[in-house]
C-alpha atoms as a PDB file:
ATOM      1  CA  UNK A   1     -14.006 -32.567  11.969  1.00  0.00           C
ATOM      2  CA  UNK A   2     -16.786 -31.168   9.889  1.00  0.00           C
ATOM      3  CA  UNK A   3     -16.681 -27.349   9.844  1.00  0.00           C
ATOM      4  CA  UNK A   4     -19.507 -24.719   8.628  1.00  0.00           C
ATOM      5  CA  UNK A   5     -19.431 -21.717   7.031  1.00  0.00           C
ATOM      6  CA  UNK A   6     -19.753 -18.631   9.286  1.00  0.00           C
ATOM      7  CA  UNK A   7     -22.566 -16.753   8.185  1.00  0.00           C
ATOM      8  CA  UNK A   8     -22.589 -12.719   9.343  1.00  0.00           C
ATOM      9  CA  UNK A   9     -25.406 -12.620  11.851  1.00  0.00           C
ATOM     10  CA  UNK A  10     -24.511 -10.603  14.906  1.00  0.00           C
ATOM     11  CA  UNK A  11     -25.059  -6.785  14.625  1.00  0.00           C
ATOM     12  CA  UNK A  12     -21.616  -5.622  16.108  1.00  0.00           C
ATOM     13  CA  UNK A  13     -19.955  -7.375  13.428  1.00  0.00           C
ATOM     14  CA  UNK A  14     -22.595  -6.106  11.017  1.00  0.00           C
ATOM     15  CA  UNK A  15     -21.584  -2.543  11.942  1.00  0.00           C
ATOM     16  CA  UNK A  16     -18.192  -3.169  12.243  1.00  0.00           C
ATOM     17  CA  UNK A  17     -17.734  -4.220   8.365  1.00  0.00           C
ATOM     18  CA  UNK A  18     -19.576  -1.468   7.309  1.00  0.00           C
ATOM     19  CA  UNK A  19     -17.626   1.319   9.203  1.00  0.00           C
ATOM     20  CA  UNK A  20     -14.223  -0.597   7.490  1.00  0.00           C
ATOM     21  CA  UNK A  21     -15.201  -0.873   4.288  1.00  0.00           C
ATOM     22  CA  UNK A  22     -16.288   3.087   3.790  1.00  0.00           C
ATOM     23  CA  UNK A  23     -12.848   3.484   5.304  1.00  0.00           C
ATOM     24  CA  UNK A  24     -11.586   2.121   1.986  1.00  0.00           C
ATOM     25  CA  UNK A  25     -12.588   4.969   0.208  1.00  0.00           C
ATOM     26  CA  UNK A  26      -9.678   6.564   1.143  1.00  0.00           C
ATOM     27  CA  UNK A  27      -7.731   6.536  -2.068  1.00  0.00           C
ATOM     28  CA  UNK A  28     -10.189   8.845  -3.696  1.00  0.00           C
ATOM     29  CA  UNK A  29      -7.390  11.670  -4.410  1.00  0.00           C
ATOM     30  CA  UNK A  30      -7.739  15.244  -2.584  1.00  0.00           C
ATOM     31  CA  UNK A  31      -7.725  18.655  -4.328  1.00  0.00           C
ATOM     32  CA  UNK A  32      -5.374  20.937  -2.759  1.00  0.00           C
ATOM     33  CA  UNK A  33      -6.321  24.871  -2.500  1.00  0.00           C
ATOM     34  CA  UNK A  34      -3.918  27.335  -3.994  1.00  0.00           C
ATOM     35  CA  UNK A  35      -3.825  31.069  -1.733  1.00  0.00           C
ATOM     36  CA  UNK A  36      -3.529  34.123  -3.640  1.00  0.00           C
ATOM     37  CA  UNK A  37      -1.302  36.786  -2.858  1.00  0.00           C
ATOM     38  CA  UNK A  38      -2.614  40.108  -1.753  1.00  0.00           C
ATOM     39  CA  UNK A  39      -2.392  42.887  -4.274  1.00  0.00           C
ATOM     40  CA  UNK A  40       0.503  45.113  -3.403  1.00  0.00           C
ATOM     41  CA  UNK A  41       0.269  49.055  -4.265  1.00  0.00           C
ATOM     42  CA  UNK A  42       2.617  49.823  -7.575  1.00  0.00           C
ATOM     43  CA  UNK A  43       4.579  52.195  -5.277  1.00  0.00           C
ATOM     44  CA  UNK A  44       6.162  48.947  -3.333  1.00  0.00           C
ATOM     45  CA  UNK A  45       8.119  46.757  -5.133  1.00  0.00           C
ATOM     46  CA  UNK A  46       7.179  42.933  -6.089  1.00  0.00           C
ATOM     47  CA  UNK A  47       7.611  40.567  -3.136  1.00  0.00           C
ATOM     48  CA  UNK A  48       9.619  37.433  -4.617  1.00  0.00           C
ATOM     49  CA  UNK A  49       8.636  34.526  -4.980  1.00  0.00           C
ATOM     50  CA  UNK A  50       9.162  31.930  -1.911  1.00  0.00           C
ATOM     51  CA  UNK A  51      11.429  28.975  -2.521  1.00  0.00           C
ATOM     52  CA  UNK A  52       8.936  25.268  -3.108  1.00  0.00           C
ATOM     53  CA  UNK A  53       9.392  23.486   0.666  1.00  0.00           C
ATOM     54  CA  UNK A  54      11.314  20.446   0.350  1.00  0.00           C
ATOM     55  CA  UNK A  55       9.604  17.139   0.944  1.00  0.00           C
ATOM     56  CA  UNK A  56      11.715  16.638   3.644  1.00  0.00           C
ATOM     57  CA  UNK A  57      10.630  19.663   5.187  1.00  0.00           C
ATOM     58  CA  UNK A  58       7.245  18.837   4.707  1.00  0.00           C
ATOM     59  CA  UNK A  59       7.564  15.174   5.360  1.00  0.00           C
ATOM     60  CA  UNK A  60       5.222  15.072   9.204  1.00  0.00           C
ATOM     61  CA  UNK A  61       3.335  17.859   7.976  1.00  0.00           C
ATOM     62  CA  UNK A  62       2.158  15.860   4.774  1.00  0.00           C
ATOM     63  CA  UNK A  63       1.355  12.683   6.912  1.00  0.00           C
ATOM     64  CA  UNK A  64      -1.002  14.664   9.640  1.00  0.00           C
ATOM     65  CA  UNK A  65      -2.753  16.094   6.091  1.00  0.00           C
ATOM     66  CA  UNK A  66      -2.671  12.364   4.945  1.00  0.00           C
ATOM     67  CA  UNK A  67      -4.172  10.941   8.482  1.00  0.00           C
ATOM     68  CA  UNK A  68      -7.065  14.380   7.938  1.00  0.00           C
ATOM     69  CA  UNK A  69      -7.771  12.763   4.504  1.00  0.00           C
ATOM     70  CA  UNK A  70      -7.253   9.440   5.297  1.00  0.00           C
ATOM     71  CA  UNK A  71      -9.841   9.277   7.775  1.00  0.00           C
ATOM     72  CA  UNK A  72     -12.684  11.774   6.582  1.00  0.00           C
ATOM     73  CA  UNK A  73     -12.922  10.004   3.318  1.00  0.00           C
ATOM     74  CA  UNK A  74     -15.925   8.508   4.144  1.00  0.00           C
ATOM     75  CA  UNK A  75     -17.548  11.821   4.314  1.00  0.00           C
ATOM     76  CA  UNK A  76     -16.673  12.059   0.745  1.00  0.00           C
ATOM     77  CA  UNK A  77     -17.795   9.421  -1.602  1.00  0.00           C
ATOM     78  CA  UNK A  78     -18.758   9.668  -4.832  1.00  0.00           C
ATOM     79  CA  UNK A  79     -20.780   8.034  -7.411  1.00  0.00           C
ATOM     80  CA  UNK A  80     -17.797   7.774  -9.570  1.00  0.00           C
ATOM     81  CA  UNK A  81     -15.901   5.443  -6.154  1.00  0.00           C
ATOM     82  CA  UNK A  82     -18.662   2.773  -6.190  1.00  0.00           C
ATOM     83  CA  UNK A  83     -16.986   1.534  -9.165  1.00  0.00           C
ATOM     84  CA  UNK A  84     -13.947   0.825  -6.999  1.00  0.00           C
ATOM     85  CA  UNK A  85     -15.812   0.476  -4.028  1.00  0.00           C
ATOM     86  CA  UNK A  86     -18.584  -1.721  -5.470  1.00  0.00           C
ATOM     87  CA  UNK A  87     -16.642  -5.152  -6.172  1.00  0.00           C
ATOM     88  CA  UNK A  88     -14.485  -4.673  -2.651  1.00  0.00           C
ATOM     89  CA  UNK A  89     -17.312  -4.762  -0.233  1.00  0.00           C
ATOM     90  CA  UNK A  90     -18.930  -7.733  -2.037  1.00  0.00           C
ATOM     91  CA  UNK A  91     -15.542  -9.405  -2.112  1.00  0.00           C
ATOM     92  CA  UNK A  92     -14.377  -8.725   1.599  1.00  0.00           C
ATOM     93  CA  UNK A  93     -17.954  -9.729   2.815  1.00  0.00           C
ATOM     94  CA  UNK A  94     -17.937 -13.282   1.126  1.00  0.00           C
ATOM     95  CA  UNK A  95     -14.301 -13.467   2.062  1.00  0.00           C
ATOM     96  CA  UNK A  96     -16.048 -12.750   5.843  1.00  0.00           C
ATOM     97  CA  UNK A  97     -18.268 -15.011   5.226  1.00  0.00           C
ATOM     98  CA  UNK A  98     -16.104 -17.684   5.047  1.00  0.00           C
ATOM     99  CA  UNK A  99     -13.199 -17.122   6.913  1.00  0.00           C
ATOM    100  CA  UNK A 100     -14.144 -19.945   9.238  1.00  0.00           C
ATOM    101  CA  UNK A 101     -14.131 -22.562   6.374  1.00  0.00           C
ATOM    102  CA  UNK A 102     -11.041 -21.355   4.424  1.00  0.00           C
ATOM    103  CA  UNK A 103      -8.989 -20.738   8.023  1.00  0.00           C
ATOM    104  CA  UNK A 104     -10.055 -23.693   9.003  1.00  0.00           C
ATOM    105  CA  UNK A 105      -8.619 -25.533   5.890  1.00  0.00           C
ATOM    106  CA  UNK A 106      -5.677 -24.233   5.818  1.00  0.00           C
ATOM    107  CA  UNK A 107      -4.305 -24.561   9.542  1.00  0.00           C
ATOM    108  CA  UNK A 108      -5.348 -28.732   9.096  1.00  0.00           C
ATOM    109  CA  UNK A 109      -2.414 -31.074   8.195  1.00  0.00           C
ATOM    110  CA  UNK A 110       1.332 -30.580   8.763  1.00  0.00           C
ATOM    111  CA  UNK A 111       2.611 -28.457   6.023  1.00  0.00           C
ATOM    112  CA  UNK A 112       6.352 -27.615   7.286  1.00  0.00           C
ATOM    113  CA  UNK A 113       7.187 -26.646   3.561  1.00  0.00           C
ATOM    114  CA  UNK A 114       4.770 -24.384   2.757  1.00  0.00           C
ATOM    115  CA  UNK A 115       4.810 -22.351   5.871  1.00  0.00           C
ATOM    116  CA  UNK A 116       8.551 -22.049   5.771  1.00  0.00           C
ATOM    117  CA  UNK A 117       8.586 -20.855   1.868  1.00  0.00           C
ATOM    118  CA  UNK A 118       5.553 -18.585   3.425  1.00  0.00           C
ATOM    119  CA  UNK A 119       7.384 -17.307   6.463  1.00  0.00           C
ATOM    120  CA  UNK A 120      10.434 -15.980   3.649  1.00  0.00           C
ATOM    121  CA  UNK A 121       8.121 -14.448   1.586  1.00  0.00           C
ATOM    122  CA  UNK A 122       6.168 -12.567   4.197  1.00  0.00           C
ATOM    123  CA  UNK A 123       9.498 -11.471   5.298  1.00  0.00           C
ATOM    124  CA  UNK A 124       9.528  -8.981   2.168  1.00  0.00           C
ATOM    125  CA  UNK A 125       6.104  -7.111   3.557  1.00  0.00           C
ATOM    126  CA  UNK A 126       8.144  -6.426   7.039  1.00  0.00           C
ATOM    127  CA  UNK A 127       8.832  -3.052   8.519  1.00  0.00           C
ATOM    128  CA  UNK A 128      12.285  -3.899   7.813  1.00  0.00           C
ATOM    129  CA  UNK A 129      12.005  -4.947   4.172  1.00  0.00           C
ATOM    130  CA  UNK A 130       9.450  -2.138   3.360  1.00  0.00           C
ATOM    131  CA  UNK A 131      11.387   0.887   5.576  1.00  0.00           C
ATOM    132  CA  UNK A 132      14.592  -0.495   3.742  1.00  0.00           C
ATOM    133  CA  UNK A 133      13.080  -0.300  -0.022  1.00  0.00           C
ATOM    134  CA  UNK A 134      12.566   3.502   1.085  1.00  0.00           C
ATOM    135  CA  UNK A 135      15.750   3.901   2.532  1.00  0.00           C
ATOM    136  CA  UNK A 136      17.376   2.766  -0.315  1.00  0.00           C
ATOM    137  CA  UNK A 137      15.909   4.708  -2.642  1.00  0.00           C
ATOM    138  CA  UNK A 138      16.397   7.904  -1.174  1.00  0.00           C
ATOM    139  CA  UNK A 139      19.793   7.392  -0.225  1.00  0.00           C
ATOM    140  CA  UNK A 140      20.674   6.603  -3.523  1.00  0.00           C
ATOM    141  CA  UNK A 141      18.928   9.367  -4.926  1.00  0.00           C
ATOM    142  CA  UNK A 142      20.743  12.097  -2.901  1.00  0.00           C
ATOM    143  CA  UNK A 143      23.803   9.998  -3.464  1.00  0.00           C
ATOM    144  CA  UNK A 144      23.681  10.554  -7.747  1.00  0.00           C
ATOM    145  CA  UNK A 145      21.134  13.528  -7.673  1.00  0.00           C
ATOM    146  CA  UNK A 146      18.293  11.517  -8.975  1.00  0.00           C
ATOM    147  CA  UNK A 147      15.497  13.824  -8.109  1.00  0.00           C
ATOM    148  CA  UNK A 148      12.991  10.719  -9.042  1.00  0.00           C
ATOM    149  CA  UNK A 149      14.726   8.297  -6.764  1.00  0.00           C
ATOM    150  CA  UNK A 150      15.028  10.698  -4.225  1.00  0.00           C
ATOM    151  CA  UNK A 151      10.902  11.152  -4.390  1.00  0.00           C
ATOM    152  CA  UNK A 152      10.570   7.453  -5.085  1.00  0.00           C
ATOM    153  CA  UNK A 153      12.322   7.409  -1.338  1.00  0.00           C
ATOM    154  CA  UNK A 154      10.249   9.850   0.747  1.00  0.00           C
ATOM    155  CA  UNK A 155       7.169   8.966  -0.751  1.00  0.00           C
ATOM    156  CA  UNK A 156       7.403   5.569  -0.113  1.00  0.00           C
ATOM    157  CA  UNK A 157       8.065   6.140   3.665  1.00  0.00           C
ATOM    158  CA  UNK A 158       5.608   8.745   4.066  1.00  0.00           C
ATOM    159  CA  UNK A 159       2.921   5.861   2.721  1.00  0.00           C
ATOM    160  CA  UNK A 160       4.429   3.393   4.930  1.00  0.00           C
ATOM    161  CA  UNK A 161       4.168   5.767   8.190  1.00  0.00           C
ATOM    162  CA  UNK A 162       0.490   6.352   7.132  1.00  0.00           C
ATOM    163  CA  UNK A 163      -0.261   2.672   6.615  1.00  0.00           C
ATOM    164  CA  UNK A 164       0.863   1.863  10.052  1.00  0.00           C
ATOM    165  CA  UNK A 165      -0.639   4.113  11.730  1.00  0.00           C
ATOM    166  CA  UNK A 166      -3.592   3.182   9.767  1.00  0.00           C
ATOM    167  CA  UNK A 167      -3.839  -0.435  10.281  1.00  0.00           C
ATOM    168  CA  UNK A 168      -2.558  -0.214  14.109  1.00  0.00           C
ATOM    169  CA  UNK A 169      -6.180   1.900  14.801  1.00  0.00           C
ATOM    170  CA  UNK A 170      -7.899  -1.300  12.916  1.00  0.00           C
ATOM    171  CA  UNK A 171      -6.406  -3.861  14.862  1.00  0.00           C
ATOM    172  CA  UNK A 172      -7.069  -2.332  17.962  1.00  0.00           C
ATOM    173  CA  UNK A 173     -10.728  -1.232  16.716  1.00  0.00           C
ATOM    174  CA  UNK A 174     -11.250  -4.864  15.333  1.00  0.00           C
ATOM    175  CA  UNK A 175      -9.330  -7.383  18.050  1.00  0.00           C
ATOM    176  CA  UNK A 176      -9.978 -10.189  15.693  1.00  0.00           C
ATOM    177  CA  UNK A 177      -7.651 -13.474  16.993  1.00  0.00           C
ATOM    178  CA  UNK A 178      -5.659 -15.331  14.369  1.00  0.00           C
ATOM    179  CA  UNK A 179      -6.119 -18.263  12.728  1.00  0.00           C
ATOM    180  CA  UNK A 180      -4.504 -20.580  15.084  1.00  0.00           C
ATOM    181  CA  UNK A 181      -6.526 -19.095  18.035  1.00  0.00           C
ATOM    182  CA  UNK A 182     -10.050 -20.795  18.588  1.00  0.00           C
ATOM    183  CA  UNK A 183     -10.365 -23.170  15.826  1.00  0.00           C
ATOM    184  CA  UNK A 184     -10.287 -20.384  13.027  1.00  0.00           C
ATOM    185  CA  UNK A 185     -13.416 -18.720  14.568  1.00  0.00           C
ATOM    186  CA  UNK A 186     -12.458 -15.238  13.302  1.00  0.00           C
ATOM    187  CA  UNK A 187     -15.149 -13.227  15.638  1.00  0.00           C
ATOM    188  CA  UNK A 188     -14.147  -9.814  15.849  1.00  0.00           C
ATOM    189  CA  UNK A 189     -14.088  -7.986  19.059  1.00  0.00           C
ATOM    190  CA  UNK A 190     -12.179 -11.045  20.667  1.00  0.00           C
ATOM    191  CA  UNK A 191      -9.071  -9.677  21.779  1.00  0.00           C
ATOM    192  CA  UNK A 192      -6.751 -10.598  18.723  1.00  0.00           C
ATOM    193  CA  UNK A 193      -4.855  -8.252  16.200  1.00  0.00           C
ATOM    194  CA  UNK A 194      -5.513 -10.106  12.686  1.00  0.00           C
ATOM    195  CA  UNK A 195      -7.575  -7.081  11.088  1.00  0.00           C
ATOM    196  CA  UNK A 196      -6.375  -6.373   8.574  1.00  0.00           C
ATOM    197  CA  UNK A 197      -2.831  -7.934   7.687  1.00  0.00           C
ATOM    198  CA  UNK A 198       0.084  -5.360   8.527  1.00  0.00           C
ATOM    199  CA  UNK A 199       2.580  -6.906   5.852  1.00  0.00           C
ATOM    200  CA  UNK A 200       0.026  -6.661   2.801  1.00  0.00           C
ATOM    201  CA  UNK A 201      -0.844  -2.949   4.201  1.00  0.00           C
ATOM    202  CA  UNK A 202       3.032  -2.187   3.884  1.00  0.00           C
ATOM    203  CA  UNK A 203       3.876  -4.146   0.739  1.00  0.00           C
ATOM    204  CA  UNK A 204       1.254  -2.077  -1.373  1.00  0.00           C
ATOM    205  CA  UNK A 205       1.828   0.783  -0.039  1.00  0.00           C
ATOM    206  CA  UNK A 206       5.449   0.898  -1.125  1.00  0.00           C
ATOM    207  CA  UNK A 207       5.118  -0.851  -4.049  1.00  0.00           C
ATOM    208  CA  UNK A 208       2.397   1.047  -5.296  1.00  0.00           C
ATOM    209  CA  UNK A 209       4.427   4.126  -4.872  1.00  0.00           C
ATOM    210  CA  UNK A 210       7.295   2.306  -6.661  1.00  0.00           C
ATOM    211  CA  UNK A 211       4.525   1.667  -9.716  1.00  0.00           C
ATOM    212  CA  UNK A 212       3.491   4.815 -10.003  1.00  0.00           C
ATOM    213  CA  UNK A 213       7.257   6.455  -9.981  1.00  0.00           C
ATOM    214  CA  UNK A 214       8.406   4.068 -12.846  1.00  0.00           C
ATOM    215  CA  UNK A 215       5.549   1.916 -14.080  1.00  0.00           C
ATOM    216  CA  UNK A 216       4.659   4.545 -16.589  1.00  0.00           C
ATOM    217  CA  UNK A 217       7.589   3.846 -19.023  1.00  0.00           C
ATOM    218  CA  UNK A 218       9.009   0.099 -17.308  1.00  0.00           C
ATOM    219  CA  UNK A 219       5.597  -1.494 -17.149  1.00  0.00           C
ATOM    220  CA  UNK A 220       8.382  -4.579 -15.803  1.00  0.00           C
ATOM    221  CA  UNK A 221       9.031  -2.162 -12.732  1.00  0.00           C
ATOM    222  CA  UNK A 222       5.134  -2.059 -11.980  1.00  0.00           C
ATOM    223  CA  UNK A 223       4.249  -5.580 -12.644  1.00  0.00           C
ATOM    224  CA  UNK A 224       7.157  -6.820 -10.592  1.00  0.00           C
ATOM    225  CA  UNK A 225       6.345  -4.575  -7.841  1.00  0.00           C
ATOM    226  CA  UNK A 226       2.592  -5.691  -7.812  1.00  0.00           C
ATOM    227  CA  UNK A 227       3.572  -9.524  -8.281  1.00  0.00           C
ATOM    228  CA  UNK A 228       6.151  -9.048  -5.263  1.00  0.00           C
ATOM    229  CA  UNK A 229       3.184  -7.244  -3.426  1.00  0.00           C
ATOM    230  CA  UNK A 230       0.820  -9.992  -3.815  1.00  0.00           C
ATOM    231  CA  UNK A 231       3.082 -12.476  -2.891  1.00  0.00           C
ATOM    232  CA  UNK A 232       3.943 -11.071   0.537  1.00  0.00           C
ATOM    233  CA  UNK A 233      -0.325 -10.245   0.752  1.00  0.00           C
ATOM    234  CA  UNK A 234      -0.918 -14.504  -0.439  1.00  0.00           C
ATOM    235  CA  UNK A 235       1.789 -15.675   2.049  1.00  0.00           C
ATOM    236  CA  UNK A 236       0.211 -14.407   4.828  1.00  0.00           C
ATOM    237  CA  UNK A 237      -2.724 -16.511   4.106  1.00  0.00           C
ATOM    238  CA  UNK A 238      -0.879 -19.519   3.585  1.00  0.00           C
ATOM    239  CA  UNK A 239       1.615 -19.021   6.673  1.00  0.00           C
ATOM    240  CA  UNK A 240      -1.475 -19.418   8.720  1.00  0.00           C
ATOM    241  CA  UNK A 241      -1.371 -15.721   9.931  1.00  0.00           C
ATOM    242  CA  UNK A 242      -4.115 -14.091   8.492  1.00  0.00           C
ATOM    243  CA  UNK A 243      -7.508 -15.260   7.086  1.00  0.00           C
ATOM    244  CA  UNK A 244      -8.607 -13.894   3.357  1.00  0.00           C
ATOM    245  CA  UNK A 245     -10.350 -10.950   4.299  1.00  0.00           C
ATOM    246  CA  UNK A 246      -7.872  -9.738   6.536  1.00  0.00           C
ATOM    247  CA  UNK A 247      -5.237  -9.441   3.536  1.00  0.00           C
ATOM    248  CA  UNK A 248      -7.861  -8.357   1.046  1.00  0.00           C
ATOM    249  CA  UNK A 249      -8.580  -5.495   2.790  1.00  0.00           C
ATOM    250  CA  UNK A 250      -4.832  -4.530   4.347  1.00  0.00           C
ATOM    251  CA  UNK A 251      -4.044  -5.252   0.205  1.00  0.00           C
ATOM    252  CA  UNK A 252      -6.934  -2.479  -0.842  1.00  0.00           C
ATOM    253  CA  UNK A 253      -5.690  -0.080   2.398  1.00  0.00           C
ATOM    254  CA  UNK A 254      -2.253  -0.249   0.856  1.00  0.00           C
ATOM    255  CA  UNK A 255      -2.904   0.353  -2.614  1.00  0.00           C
ATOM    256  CA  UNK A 256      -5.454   3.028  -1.531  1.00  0.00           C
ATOM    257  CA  UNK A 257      -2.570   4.604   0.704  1.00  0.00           C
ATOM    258  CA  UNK A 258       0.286   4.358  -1.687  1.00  0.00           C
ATOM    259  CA  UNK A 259      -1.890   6.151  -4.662  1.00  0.00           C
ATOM    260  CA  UNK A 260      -3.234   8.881  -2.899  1.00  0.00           C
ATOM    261  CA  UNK A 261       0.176   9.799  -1.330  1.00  0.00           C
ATOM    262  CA  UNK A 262       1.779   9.886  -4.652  1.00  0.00           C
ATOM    263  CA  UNK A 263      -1.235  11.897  -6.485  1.00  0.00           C
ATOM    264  CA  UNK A 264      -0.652  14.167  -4.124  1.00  0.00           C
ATOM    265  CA  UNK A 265       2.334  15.023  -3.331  1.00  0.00           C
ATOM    266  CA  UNK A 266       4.689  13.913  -6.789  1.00  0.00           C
ATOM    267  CA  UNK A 267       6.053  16.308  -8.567  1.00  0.00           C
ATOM    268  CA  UNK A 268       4.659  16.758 -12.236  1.00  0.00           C
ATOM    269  CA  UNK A 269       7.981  18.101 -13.330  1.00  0.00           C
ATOM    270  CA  UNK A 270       9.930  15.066 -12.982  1.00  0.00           C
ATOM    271  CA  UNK A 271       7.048  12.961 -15.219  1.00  0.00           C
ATOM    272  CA  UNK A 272       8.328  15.767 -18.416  1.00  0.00           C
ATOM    273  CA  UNK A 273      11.846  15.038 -18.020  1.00  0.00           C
ATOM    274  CA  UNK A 274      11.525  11.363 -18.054  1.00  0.00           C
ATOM    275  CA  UNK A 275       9.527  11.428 -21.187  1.00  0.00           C
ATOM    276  CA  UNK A 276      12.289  13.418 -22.738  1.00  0.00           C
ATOM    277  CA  UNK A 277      14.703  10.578 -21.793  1.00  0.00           C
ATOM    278  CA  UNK A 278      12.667   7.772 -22.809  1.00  0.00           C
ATOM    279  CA  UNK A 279      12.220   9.597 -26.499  1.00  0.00           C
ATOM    280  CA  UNK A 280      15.999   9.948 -26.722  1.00  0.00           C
ATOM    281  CA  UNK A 281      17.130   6.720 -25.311  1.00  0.00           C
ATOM    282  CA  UNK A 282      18.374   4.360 -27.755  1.00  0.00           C
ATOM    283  CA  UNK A 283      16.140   1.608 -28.533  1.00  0.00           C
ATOM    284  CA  UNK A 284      20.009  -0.419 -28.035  1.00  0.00           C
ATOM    285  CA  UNK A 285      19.907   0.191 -24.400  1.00  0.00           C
ATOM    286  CA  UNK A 286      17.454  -1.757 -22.542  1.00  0.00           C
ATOM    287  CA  UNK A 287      15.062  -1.328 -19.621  1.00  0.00           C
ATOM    288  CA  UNK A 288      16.536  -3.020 -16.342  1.00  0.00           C
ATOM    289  CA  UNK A 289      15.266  -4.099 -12.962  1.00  0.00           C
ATOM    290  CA  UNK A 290      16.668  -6.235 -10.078  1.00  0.00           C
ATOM    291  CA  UNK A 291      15.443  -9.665  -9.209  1.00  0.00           C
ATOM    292  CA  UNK A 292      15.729 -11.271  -6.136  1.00  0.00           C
ATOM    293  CA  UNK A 293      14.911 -15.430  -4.421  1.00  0.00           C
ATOM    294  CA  UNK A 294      15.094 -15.776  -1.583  1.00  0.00           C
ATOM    295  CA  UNK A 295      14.138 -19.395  -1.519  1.00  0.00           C
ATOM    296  CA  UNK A 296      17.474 -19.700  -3.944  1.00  0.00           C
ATOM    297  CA  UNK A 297      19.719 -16.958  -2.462  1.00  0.00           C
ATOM    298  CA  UNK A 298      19.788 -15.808  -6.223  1.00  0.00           C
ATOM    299  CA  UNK A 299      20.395 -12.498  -7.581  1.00  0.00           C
ATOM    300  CA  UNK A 300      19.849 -11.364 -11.251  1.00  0.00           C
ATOM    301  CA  UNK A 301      18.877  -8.403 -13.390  1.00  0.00           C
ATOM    302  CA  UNK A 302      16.100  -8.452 -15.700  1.00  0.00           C
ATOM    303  CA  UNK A 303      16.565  -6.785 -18.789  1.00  0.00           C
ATOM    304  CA  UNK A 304      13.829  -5.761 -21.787  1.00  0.00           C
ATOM    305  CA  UNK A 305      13.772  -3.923 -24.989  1.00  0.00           C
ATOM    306  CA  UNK A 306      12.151  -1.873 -26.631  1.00  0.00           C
ATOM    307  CA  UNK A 307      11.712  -2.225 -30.517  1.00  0.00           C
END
């Protein structure tokens, strides 16, 4: 059967790209306000200083600041975000464009192998997988008092709670059917949830955290994390659950996500004391990260150094 290329005609869906690509903007970083304290007469004695909250303590708080941001960002773009911005809305609206063709393409012929090797990999974008990577972290960072771990941990799960919420207000903005549904039709407004892909939003989001915390000094750390990202984003493409734009844009949400909820809530400290460790560490020891197949059940550790 002959398909065409779907060609963006009606007006809804006009209006309906345009309001989710300015939501993209979102990873433009916020400046937070410092109060000042209120001079005190020299007769009273100097109010100490309050202990920093805990980013456990401020964990809800910093996601209903995140949503705020999240969602206003429109309202704030810049010259300096076309840049970014420029390349992704020509990119998602050609991917639009033609979503009928590629969907189409993809769901013909009776691929048991490839979806299967698909269906694992997508498994590593899940809430499960994702929520796990946190949990992990974290735990093990309280567990040896590894204040970056411990970070690496809440920050990871604070992006992931805003990138669901996030891409749960798409889906039911956009109600774009699947693939499978309708010959790869891919109107919006239709009833479906496919806008955009939920595993890409949550595999970028943690591992962009996950970059950021270590990429710095283990560029491994951040090129594995991105590579594992875009696996999970391609497999949902070729697992017949999502069409291209839908993971483009869930990818850019994620990474958008991920980044601003580090820049804004790390903690600058910890970035000094791992440069004094890297200068110190002996060029003997090297730089180490897990790997992981699941198609092979295989476990390893990677290992790099640094002459």
């Amino acid at each position: 059967m002959r398909r065409n290329i779907l060609t963006v005609s009606k007006p809804q869906r006009i209006a309906a790209i345009c309001a989710f690509i300015m939501l993209m903007t979102f990873n433009v970083s916020a400046q937070n306000s410092q109060g000042t304290l209120t001079p005190q007469p020299q007769t009273e004695p100097t109010p100490q200083a309050k202990p920093t909250p805990s980013l456990e303590s401020r964990f809800l708080r910093n996601i209903l600041n995140d949503q705020y941001a999240i969602w206003t960002a429109p309202f704030r773009i810049g010259r300096g975000d076309m840049k970014m911005l420029g390349p992704l809305v020509l990119s998602t609206a050609a991917l639009m464009a033609t979503d009928r063709y590629t969907g189409g393409e993809i769901i013909e012929g009776n691929h048991s192998t490839r979806l299967r090797i698909s269906k694992d990999i997508s498994y590593g974008g899940s809430v499960y997988a994702t929520g796990g990577i946190a949990a992990t972290f974290y735990l093990a960072g309280r567990a040896t008092n590894n204040r970056r771990a411990r970070e690496t941990g809440l920050l990871s799960a604070e992006a992931l709670v805003d990138s669901s919420i996030v891409v749960e207000v798409l889906k039911a903005a956009s109600q774009r059917p699947r693939p499978l549904v309708d010959d790869a039709s891919g109107e919006f407004f239709d009833g479906g949830n496919s806008f955009p892909s939920g595993h890409a939003i949550s595999a970028w989001s943690v591992a962009t955290v996950v970059a950021y915390e270590y990429g710095e000094h283990r560029p491994l750390v951040r090129f594995g994390a991105y590579g594992l990202a875009s696996a999970v984003s391609i497999s949902r493409y070729t697992g017949q659950k999502h069409f291209l734009s839908d993971v483009l844009v869930g990818s850019a949400f994620g990474y958008g996500i991920g980044r601003y909820v580090y820049r804004t809530h790390h903690d600058a400290s910890l970035d000094e004391d791992a440069g004094a460790q890297m200068k110190n560490r002996s060029k003997l020891i090297p730089l180490t990260s897990p790997l992981y197949s699941r198609a092979s059940h295989a476990y390893g550790l990677a290992l790099a150094w640094d002459f």
